[in-house]
N, C-alpha and C. Protein backbone atom coordinates (compact mmCIF):
# COMPACT_ATOMS: atom_id res chain seq x y z
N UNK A 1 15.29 86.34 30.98
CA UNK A 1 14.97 85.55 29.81
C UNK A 1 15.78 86.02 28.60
N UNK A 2 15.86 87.53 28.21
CA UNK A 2 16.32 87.91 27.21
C UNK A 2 18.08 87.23 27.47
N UNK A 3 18.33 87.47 28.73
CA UNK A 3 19.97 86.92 28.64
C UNK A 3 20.33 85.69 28.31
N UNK A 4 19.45 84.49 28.58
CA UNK A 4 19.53 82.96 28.81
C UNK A 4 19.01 83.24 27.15
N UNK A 5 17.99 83.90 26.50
CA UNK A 5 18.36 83.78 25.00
C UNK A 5 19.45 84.23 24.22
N UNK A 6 20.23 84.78 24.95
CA UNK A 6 21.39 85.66 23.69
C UNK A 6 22.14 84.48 24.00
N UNK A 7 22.25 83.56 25.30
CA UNK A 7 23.11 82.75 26.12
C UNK A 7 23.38 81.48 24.72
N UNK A 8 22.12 81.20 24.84
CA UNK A 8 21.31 80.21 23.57
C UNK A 8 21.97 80.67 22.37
N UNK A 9 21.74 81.76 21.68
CA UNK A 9 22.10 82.59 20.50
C UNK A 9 23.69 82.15 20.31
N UNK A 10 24.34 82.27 21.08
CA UNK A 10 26.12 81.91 21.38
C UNK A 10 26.55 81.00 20.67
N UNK A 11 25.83 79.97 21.44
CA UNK A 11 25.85 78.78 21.64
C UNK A 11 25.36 77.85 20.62
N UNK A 12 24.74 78.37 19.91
CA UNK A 12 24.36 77.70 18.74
C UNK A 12 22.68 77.46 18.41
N UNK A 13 21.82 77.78 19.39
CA UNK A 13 20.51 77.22 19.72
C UNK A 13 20.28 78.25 18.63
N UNK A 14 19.04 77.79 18.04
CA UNK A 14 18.47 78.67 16.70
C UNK A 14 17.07 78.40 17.12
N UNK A 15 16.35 79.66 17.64
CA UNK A 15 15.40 79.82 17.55
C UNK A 15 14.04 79.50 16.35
N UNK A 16 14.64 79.90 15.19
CA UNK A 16 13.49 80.06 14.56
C UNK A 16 12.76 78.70 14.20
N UNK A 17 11.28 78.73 13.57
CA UNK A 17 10.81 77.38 13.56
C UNK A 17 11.54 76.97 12.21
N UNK A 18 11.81 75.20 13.01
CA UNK A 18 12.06 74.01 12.36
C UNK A 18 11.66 73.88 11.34
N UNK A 19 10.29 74.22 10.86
CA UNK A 19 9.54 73.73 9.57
C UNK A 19 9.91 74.85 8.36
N UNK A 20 10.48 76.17 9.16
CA UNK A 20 10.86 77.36 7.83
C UNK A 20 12.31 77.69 7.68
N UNK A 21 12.75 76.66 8.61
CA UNK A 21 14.18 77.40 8.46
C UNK A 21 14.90 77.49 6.71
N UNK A 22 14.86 76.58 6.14
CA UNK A 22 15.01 76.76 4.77
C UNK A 22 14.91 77.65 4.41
N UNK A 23 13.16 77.70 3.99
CA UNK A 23 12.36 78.95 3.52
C UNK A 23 12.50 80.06 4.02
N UNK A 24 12.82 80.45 5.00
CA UNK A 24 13.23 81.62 5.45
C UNK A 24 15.18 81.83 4.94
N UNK A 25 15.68 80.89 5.23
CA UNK A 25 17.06 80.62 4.03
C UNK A 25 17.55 81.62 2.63
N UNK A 26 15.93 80.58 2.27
CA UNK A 26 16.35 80.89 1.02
C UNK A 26 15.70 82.18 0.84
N UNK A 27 14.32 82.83 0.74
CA UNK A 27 14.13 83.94 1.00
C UNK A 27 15.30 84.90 1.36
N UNK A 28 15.73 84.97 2.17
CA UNK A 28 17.00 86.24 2.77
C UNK A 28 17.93 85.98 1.61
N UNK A 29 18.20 84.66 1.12
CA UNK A 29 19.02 84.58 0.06
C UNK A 29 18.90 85.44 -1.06
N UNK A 30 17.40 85.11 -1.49
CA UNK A 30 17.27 85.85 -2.66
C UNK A 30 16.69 87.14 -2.79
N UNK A 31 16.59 87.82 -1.40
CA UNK A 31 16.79 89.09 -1.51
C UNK A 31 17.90 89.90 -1.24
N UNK A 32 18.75 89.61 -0.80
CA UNK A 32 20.19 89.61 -0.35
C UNK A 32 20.64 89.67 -1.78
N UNK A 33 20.43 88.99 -2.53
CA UNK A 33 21.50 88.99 -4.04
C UNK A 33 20.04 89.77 -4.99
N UNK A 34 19.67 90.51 -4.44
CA UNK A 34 19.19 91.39 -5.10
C UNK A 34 19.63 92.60 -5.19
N UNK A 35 20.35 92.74 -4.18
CA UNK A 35 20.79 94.50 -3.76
C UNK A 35 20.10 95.32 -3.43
N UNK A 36 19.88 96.32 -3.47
CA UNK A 36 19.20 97.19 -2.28
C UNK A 36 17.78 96.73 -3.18
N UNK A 37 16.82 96.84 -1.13
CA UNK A 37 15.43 96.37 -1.58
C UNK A 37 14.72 97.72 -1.84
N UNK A 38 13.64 97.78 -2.70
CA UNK A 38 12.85 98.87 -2.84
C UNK A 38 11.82 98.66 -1.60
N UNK A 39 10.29 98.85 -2.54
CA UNK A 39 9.11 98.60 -1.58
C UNK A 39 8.77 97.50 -1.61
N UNK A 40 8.40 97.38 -0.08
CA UNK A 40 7.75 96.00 0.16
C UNK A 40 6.35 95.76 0.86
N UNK A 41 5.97 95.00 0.57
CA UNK A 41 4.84 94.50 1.42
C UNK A 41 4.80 93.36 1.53
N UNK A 42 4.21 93.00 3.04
CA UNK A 42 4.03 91.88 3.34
C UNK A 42 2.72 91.77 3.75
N UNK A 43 2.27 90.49 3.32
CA UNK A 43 0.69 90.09 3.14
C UNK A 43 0.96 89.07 4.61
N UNK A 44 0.00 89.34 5.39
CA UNK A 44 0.31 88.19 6.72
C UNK A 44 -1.06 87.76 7.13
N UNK A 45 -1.29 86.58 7.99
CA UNK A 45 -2.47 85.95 8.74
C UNK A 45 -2.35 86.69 9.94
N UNK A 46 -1.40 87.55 10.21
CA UNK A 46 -1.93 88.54 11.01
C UNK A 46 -1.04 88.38 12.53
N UNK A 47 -0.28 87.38 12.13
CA UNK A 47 0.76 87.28 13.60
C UNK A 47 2.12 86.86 12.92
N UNK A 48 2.51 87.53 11.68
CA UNK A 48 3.93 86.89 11.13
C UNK A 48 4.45 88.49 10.81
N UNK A 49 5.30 88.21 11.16
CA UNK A 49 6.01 89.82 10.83
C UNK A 49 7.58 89.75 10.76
N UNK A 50 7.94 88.24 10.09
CA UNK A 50 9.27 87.74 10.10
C UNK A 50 10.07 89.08 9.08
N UNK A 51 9.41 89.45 8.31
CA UNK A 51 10.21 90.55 6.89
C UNK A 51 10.16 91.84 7.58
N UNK A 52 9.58 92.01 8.32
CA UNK A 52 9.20 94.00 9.12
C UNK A 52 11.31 94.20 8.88
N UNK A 53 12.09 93.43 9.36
CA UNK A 53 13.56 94.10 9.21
C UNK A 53 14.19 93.93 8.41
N UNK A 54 13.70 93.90 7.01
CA UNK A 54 14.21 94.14 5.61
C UNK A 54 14.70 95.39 5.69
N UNK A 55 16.45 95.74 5.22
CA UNK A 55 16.88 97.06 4.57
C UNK A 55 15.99 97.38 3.83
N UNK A 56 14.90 97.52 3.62
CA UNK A 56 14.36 97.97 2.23
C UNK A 56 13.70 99.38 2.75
N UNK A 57 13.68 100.18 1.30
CA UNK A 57 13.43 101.61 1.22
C UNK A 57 12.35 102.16 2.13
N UNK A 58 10.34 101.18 1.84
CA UNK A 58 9.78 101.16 2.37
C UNK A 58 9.11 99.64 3.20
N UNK A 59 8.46 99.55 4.14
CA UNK A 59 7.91 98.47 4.25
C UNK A 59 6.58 98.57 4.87
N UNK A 60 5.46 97.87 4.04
CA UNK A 60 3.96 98.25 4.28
C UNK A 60 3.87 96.72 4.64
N UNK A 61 3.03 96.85 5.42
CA UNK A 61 2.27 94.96 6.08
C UNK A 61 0.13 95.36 6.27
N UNK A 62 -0.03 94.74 5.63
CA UNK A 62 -1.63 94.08 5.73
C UNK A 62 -2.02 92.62 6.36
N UNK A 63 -2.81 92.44 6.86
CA UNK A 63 -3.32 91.76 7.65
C UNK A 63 -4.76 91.24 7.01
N UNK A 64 -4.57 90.07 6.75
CA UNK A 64 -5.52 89.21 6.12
C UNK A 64 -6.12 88.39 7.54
N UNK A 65 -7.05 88.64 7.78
CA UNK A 65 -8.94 88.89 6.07
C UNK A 65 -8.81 89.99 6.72
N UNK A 66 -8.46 91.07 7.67
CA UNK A 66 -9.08 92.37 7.39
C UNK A 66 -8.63 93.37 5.83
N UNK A 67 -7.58 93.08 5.40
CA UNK A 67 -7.28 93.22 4.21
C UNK A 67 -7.47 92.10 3.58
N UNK A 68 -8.66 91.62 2.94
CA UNK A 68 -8.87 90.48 2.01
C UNK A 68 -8.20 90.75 0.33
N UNK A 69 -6.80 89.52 0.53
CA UNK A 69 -6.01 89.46 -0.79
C UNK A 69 -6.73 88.76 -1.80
N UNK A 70 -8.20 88.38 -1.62
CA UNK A 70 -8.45 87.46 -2.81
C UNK A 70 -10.07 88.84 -3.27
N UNK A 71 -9.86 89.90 -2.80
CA UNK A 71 -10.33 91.21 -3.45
C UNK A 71 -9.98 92.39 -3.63
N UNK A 72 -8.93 92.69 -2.13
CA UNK A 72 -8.28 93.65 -2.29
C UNK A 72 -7.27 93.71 -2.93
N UNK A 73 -6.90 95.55 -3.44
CA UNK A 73 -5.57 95.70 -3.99
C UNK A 73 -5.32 97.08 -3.57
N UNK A 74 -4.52 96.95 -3.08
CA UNK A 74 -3.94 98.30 -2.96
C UNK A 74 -3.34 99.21 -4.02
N UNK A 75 -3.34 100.54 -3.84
CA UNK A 75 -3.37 101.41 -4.90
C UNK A 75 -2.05 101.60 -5.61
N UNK A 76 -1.09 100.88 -4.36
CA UNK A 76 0.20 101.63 -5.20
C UNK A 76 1.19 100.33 -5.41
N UNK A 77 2.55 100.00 -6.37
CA UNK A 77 3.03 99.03 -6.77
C UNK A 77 4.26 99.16 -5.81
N UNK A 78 4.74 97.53 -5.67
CA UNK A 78 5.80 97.22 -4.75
C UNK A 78 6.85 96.77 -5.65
N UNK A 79 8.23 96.51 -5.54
CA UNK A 79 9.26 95.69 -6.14
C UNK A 79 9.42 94.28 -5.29
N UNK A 80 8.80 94.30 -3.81
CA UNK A 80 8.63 92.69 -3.61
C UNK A 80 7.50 92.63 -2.27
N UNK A 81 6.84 91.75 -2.87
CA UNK A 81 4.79 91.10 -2.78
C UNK A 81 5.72 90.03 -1.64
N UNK A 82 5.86 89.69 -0.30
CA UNK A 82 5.86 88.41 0.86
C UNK A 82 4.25 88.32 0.96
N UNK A 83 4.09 87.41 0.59
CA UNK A 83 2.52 86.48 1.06
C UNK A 83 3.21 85.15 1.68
N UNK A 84 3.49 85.27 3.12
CA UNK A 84 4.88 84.46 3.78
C UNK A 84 3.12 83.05 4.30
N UNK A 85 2.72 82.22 4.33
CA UNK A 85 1.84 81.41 5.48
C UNK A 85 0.74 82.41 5.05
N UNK A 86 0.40 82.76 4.01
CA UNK A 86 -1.22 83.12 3.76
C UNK A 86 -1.80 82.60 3.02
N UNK A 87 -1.73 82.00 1.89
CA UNK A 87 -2.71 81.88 1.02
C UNK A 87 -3.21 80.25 1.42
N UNK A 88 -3.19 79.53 2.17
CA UNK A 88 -3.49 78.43 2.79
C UNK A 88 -4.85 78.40 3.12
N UNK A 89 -4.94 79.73 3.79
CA UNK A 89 -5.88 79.87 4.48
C UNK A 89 -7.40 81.22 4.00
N UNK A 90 -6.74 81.14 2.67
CA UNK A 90 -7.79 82.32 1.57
C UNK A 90 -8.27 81.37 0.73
N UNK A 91 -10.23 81.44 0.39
CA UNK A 91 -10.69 80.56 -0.02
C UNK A 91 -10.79 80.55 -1.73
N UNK A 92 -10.15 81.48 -2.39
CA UNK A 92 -9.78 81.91 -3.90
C UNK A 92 -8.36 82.23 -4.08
N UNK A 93 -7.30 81.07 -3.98
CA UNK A 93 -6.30 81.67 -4.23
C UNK A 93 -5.96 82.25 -5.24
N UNK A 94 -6.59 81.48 -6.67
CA UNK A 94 -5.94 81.91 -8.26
C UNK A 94 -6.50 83.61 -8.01
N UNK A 95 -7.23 83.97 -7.56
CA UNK A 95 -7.64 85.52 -7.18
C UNK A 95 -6.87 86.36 -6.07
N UNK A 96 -6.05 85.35 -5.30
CA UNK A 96 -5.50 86.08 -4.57
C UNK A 96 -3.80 86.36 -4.85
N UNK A 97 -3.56 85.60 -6.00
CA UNK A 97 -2.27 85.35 -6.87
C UNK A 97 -2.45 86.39 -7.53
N UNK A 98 -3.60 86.35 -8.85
CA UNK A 98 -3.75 87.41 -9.10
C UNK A 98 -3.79 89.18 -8.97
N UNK A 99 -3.87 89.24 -7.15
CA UNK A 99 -4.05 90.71 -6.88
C UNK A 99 -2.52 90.62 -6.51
N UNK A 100 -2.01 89.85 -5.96
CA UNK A 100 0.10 89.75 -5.72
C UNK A 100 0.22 90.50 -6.96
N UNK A 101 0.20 90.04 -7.98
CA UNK A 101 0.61 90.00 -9.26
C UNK A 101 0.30 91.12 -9.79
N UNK A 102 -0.73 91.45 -9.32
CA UNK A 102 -1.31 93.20 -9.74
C UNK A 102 -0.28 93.85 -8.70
N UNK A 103 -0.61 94.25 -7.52
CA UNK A 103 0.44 94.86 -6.71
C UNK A 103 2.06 95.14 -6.54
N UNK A 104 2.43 94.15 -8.13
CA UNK A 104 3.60 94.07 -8.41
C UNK A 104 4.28 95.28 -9.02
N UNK A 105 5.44 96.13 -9.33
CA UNK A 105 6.13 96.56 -10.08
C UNK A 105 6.34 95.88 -11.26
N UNK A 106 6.07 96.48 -12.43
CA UNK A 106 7.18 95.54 -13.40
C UNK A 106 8.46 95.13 -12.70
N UNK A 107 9.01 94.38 -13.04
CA UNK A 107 10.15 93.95 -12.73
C UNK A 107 10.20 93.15 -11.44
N UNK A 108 9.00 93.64 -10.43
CA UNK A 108 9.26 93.06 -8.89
C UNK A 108 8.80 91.52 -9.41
N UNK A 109 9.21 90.98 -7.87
CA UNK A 109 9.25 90.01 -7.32
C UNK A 109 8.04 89.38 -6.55
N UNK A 110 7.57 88.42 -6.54
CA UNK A 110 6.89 87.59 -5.19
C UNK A 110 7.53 86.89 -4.56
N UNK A 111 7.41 86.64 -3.39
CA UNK A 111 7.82 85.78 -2.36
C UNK A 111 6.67 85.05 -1.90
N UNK A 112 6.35 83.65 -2.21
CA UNK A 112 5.28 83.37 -1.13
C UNK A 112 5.38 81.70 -0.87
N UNK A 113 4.81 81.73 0.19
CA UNK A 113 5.41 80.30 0.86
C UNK A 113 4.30 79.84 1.94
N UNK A 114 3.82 78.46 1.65
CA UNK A 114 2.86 77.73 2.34
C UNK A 114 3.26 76.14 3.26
N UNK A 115 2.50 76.42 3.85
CA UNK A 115 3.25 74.71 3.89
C UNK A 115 2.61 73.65 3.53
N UNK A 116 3.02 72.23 3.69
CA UNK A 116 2.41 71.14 2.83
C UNK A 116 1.66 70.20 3.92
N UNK A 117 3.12 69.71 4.48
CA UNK A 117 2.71 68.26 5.25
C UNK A 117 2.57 69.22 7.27
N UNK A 118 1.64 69.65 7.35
CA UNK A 118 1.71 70.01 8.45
C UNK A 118 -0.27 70.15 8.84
N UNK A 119 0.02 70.51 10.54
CA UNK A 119 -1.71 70.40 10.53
C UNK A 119 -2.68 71.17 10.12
N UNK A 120 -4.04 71.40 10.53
CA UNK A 120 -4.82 72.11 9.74
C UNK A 120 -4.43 73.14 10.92
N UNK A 121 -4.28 74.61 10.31
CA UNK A 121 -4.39 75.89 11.95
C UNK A 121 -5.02 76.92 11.14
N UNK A 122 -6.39 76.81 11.60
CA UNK A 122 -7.36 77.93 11.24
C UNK A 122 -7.28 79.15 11.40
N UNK A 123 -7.08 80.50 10.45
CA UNK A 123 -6.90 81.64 10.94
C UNK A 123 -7.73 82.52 10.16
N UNK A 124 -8.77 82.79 9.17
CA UNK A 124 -9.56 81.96 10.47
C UNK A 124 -9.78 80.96 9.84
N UNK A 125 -9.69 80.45 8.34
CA UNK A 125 -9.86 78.73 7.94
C UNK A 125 -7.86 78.59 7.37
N UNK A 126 -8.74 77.05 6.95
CA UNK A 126 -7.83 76.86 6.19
C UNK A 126 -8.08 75.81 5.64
N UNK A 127 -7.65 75.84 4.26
CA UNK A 127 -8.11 75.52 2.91
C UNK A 127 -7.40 74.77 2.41
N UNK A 128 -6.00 75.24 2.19
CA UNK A 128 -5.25 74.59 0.82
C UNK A 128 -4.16 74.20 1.61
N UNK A 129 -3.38 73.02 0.58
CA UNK A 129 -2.13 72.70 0.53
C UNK A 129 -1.51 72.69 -1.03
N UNK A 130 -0.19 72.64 -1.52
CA UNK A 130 0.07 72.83 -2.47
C UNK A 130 1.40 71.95 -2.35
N UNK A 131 1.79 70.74 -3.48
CA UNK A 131 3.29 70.19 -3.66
C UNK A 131 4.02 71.43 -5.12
N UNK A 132 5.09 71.05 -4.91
CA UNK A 132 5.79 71.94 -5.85
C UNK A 132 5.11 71.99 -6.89
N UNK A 133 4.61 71.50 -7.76
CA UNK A 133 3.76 71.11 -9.19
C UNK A 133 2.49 71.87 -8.42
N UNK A 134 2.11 71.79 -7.85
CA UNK A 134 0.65 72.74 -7.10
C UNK A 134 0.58 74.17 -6.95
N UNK A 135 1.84 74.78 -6.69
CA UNK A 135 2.05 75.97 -6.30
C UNK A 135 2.12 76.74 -7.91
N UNK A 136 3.59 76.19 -8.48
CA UNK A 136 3.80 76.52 -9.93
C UNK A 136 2.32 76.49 -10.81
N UNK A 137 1.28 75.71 -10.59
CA UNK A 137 0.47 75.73 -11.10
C UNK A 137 -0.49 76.76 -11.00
N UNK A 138 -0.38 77.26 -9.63
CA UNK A 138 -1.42 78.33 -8.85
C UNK A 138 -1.32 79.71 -9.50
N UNK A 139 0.28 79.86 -9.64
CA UNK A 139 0.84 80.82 -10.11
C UNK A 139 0.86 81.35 -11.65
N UNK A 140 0.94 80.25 -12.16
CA UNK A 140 0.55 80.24 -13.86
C UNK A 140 -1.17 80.54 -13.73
N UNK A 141 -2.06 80.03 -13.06
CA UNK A 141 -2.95 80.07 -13.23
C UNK A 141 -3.33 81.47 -13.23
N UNK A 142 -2.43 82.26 -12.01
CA UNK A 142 -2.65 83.73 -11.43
C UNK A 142 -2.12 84.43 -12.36
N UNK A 143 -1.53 84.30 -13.43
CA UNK A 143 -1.09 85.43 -14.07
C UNK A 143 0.58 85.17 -14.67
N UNK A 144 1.43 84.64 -13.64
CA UNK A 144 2.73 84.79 -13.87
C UNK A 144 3.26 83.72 -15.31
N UNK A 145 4.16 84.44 -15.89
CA UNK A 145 4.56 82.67 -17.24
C UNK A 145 5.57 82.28 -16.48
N UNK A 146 5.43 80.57 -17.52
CA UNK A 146 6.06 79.65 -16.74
C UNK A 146 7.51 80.13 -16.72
N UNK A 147 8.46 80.80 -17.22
CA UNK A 147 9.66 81.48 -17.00
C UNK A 147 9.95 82.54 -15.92
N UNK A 148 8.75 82.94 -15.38
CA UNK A 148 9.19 83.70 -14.11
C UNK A 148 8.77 83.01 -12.83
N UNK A 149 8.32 81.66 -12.68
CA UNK A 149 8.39 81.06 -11.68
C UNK A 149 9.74 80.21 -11.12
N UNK A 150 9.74 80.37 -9.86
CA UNK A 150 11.01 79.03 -9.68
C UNK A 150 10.35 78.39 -8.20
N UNK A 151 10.16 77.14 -8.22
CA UNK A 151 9.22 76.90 -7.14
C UNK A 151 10.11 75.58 -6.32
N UNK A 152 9.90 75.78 -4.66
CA UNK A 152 10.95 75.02 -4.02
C UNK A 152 10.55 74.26 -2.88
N UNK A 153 11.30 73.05 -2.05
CA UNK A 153 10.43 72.55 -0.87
C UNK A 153 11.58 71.98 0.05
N UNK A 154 11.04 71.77 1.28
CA UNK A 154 11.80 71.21 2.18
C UNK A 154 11.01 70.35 3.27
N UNK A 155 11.68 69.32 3.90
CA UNK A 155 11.05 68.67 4.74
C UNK A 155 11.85 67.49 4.76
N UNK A 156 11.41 66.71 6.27
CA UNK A 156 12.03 65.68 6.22
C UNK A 156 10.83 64.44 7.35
N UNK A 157 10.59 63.39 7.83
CA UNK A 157 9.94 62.74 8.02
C UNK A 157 10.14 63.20 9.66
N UNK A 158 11.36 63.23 9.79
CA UNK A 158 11.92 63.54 11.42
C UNK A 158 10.72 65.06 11.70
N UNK A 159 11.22 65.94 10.37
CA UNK A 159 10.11 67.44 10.81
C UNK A 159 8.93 67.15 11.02
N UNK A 160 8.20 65.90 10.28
CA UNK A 160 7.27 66.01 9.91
C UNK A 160 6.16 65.29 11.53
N UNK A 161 7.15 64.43 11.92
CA UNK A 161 6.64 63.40 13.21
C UNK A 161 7.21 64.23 14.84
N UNK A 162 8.12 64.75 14.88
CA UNK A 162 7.91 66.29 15.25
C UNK A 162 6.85 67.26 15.50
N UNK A 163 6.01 67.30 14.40
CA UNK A 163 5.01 68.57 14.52
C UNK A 163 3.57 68.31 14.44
N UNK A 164 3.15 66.19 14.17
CA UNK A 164 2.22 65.89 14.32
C UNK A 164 1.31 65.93 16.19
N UNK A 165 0.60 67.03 15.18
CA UNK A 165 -0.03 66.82 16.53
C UNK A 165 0.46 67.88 17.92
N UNK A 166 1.31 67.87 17.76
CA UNK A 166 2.55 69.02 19.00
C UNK A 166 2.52 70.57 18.54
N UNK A 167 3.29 71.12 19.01
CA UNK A 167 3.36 72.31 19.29
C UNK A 167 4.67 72.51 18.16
N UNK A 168 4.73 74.10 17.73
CA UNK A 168 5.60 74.25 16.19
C UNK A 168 6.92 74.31 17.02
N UNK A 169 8.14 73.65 16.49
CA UNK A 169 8.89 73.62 17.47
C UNK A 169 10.18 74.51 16.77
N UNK A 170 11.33 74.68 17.67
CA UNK A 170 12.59 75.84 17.38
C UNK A 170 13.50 74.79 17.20
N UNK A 171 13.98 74.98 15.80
CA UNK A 171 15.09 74.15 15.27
C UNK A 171 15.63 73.30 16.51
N UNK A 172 16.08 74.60 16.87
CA UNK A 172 17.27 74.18 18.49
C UNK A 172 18.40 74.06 17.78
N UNK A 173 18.91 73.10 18.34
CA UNK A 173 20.40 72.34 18.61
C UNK A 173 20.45 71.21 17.42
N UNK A 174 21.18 71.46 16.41
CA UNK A 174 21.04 70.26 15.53
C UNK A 174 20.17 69.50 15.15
N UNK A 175 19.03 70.08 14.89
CA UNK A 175 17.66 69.39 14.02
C UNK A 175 18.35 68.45 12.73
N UNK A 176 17.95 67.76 12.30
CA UNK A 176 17.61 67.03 10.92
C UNK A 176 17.37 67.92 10.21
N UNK A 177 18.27 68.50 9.46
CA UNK A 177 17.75 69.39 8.52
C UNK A 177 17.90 68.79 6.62
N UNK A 178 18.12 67.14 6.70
CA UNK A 178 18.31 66.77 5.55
C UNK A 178 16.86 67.05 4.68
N UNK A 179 17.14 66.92 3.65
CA UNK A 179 15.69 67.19 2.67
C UNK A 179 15.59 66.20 1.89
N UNK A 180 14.25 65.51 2.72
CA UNK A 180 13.49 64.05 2.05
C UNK A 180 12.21 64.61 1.59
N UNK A 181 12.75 64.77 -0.48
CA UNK A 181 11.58 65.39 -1.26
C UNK A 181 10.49 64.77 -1.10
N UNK A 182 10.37 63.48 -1.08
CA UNK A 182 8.91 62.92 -0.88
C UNK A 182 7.76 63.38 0.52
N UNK A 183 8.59 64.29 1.44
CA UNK A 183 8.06 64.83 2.76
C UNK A 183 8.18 66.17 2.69
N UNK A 184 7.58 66.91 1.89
CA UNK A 184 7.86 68.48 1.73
C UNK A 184 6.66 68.90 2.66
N UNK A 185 8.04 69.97 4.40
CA UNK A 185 7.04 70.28 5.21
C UNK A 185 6.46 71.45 4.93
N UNK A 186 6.85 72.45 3.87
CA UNK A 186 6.94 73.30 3.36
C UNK A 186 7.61 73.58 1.99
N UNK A 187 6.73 74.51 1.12
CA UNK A 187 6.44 74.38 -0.25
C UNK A 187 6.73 75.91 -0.63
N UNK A 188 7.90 76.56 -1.27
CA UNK A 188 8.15 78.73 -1.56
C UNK A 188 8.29 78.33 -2.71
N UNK A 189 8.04 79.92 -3.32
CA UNK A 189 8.34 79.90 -4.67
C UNK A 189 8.20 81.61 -4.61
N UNK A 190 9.17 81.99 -6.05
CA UNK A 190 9.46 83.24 -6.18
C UNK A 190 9.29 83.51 -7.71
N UNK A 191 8.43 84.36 -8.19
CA UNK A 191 7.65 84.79 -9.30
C UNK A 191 7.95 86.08 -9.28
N UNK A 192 8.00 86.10 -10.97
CA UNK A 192 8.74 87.60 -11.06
C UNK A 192 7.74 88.09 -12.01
N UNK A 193 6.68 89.82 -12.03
CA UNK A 193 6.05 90.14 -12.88
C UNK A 193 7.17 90.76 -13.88
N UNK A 194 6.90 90.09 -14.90
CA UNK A 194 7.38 90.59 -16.52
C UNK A 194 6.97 92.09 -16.96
């Protein structure tokens, strides 16, 4: 299996899912033109561990709800907060924005990214959706000003009829990767504590 995937890898087949390839894009983007990463943490539903191979100095991961982000905080500050597919599914987000935002460094960063037009997947609920104007809003609400947000989306109708209902699928081989704003399958944004 591992060979028939590197086979794939060659060849062009792109594993990762269809609905993040962007967001995962742009993410690497904008830590990449950051230069060397400090500490990180990543906030997860408990089966995402896409950031664990960040160059960065340190890297800590919690696992939500056994680490509940909409009470917990951990003691010590990061230069970049991934809450990558969590807060969807936390029933206080402006509280769970808020403890990101505490857990921040001056100067650090958030990363966090939900999706929009996709199904309900309980882990163990799930709650929210957010359009670009939803997220930016979440975030102001949590603490951050409107100058350290930049909030972003992707999707297309093809992703979207794709994943109704089915199984999350791997780009593959030449997906549709055009971006039809009115179908955002997914909704990031990156907030910076002042």
């Amino acid at each position: 299996m591992r060979r028939i995937k590197r086979w794939l890898a060659r060849v062009g087949y792109d594993e990762r899912n269809w609905l993040r390839v962007r967001q995962i894009d742009s993410f690497n983007g904008f830590l990449q033109s950051r230069g060397p990463i400090g500490d990180v943490l990543e906030i997860s539903p408990g089966w995402n561990r896409t950031w664990k191979q960040l160059p960065a100095a340190s890297y800590t991961t919690v696992d939500y709800p056994g680490f509940d982000i909409c009470r917990d905080v951990l003691p010590r500050r990061f230069d970049i907060v991934i809450a990558d597919q969590v807060l969807e599914h936390v029933p206080a987000p402006v509280r769970a924005v808020r403890n990101v935002r505490e857990m921040l460094a001056p100067g650090g960063h958030a990363l966090i990214a939900t999706p929009f037009l996709f199904r309900v997947h309980a882990r163990p609920h799930d709650y929210h959706r957010w359009t670009e104007a939803g997220l930016r809003q979440l975030l102001l609400d949590g603490g951050f000003g409107d100058n350290e947000v930049s909030v972003h989306s992707w999707g297309n109708r093809a992703c979207v009829r794709a994943h109704a209902g089915g199984p999350v699928r791997d780009y593959g081989f030449y997906r549709d990767m055009r971006n039809e704003p009115e179908y955002p399958v997914m909704v990031w944004a990156f907030a910076r504590r002042g």
